[in-house]
Protein backbone atom coordinates (compact mmCIF):
# COMPACT_ATOMS: atom_id res chain seq x y z
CA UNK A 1 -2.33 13.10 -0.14
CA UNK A 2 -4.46 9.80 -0.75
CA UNK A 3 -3.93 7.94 -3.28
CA UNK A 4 -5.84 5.48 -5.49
CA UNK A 5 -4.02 2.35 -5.50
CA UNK A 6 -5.53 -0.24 -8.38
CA UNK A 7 -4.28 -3.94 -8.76
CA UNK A 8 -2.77 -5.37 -11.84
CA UNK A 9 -2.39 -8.92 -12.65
CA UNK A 10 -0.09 -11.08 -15.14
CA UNK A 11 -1.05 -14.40 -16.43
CA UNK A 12 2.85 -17.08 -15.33
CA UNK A 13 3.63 -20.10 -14.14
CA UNK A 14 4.54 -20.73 -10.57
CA UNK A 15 8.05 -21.67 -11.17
CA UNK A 16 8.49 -18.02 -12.72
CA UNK A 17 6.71 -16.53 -9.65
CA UNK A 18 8.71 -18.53 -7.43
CA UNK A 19 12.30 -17.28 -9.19
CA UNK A 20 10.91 -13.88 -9.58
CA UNK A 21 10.47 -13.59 -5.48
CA UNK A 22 13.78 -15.10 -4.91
CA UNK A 23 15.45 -12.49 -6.88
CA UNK A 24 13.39 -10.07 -5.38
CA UNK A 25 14.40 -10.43 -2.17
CA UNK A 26 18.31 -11.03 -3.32
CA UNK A 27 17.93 -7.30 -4.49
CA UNK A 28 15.90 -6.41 -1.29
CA UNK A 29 12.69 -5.35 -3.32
CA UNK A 30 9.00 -7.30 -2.99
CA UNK A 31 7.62 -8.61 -5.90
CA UNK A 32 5.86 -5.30 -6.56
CA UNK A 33 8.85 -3.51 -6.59
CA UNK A 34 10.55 -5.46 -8.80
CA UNK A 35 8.36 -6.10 -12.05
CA UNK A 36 7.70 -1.46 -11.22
CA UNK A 37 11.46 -1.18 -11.46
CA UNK A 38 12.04 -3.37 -14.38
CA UNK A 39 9.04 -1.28 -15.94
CA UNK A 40 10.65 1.69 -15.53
CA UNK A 41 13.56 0.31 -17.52
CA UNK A 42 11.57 -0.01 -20.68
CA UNK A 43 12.88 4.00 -22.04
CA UNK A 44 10.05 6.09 -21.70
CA UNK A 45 11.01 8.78 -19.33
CA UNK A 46 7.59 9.51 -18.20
CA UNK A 47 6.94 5.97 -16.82
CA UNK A 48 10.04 6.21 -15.69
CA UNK A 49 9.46 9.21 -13.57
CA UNK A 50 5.66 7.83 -12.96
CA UNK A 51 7.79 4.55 -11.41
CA UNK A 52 10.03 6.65 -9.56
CA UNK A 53 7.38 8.96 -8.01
CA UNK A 54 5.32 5.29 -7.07
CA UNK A 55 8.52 3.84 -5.48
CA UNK A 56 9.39 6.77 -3.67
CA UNK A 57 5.76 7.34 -2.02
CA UNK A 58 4.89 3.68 -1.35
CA UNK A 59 4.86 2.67 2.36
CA UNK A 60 7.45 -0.01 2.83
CA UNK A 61 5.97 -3.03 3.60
CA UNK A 62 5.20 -4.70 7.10
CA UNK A 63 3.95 -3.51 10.09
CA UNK A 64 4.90 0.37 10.78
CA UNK A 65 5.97 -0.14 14.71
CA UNK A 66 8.37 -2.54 13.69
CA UNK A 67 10.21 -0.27 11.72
């Protein structure tokens, strides 16, 4: 099934960019996944299944032979 993927940006500072990828990674996410999982935590129920469905069907990221 193909999928339209669309960007989305956010107006922060780099020092917020810079934590938010460190904790990222502590939590083995990318950036991505972390601000869609902290979206998903804001009570609807159908972004949070709209999340879940994203995070389940995204590739993973990197190259696919090294996986």
């Amino acid at each position: 099934m193909s999928r339209k993927i669309v960007s989305m940006q956010i107006r922060i500072t780099d020092d917020v960019r810079k934590r938010a990828k460190v904790v990222a990674k502590e939590n083995g996410l990318t950036l991505s996944e972390l601000v869609l999982s902290l979206l998903a935590r804001t009570g609807d129920k159908e972004l949070k299944n709209l999340v879940n469905k994203e995070l389940k069907e995204r590739p993973k990221p990197g190259r696919p032979w090294d996986k």
